[in-house]
C-alpha atoms as a PDB file:
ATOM      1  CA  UNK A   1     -86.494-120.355  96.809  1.00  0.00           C
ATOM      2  CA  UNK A   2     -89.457-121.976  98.560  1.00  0.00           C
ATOM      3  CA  UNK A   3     -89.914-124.649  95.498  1.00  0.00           C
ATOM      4  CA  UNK A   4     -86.292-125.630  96.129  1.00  0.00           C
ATOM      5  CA  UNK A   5     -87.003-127.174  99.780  1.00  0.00           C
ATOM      6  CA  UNK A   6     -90.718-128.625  98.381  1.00  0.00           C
ATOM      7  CA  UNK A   7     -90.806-132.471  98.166  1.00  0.00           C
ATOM      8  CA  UNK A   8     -90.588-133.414  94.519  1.00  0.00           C
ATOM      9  CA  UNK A   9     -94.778-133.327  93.134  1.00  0.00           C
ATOM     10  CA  UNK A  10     -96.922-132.768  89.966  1.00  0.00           C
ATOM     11  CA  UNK A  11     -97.600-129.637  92.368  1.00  0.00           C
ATOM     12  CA  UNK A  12     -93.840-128.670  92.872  1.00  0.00           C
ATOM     13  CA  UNK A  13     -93.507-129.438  88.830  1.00  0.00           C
ATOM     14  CA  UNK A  14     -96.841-127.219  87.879  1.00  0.00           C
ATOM     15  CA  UNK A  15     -95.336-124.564  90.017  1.00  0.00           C
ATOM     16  CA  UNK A  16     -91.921-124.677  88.101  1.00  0.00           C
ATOM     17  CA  UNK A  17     -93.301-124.601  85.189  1.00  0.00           C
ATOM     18  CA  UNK A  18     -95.499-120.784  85.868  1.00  0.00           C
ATOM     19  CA  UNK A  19     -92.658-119.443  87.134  1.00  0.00           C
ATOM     20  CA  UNK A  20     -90.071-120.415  84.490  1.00  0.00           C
ATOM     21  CA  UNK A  21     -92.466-119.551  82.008  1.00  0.00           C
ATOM     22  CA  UNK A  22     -93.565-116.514  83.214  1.00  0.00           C
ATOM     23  CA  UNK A  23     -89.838-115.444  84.168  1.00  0.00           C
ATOM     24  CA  UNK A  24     -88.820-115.978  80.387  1.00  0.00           C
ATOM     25  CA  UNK A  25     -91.774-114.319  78.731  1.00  0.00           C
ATOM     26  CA  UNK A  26     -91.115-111.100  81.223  1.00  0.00           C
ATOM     27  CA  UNK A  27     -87.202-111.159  80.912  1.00  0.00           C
ATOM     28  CA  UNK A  28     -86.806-112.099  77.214  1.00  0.00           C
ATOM     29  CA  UNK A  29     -90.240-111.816  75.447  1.00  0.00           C
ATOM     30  CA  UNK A  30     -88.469-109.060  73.155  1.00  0.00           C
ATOM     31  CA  UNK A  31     -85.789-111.780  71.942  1.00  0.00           C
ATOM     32  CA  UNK A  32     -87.533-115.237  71.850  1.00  0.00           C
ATOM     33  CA  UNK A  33     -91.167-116.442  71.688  1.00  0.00           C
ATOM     34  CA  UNK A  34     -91.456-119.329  74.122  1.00  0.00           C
ATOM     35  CA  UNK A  35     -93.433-122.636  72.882  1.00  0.00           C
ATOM     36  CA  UNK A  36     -93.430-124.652  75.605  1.00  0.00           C
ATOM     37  CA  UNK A  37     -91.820-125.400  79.218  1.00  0.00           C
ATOM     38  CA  UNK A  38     -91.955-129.007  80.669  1.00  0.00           C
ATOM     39  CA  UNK A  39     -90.935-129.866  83.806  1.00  0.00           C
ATOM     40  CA  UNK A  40     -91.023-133.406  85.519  1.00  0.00           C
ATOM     41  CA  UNK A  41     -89.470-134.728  88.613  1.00  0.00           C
ATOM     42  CA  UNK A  42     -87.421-137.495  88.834  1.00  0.00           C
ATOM     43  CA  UNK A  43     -86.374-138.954  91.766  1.00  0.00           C
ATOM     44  CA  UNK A  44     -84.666-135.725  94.134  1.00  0.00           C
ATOM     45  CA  UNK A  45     -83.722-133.837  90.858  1.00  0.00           C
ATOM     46  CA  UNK A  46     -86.151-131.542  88.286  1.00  0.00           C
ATOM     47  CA  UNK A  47     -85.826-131.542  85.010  1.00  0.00           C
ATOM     48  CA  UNK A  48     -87.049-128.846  82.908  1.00  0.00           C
ATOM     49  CA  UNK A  49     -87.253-128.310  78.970  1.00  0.00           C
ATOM     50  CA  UNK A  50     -88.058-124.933  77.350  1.00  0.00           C
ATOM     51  CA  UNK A  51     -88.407-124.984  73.308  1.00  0.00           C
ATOM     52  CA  UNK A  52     -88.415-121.408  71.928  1.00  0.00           C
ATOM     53  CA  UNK A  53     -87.793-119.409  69.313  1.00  0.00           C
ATOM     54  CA  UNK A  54     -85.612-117.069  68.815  1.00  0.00           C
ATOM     55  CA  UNK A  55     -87.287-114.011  67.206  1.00  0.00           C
ATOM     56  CA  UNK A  56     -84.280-112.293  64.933  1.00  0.00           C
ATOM     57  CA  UNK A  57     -83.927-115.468  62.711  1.00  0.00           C
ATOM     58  CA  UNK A  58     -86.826-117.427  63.970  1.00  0.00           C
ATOM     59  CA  UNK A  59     -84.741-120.488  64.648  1.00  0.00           C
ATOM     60  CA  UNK A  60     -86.008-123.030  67.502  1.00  0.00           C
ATOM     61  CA  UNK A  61     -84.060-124.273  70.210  1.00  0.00           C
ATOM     62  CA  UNK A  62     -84.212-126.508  72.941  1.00  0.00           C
ATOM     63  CA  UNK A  63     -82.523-126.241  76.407  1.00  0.00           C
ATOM     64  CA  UNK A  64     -82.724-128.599  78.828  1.00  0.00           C
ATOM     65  CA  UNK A  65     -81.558-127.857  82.596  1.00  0.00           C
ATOM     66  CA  UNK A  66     -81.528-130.373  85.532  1.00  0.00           C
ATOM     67  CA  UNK A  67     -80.820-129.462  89.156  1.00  0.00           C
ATOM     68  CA  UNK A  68     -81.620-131.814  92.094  1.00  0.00           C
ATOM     69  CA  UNK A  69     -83.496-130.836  94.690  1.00  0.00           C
END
């Protein structure tokens, strides 16, 4: 919740980017093997892109979420 009320920084964006990764390695590490998270701010909104695979037919994904801030 802090992050949310951050201004928008390669700090707030490095930040993101620990968490969310960390978050989906703890949560789901069992189901998908995460390749990468990117997060970048633009303007008052985040936008962050997690590749992964998922690890019962090894196909790879990409999700992309945006949420302003």
């Amino acid at each position: 919740m802090q992050l949310i009320f951050s201004p928008n920084s390669d700090i707030l964006a490095s930040a993101t980017q620990l968490t969310v990764q960390s978050a989906l390695q703890q949560w789901l590490g069992d189901l998908i093997k995460v390749e990468e998270v990117q997060v970048t701010g633009e303007d008052s909104t985040i936008r962050i892109v997690v590749k992964y695979v998922v690890l019962k037919n090894q196909e790879r994904k990409i999700e992309e979420f945006r949420k302003a801030i």
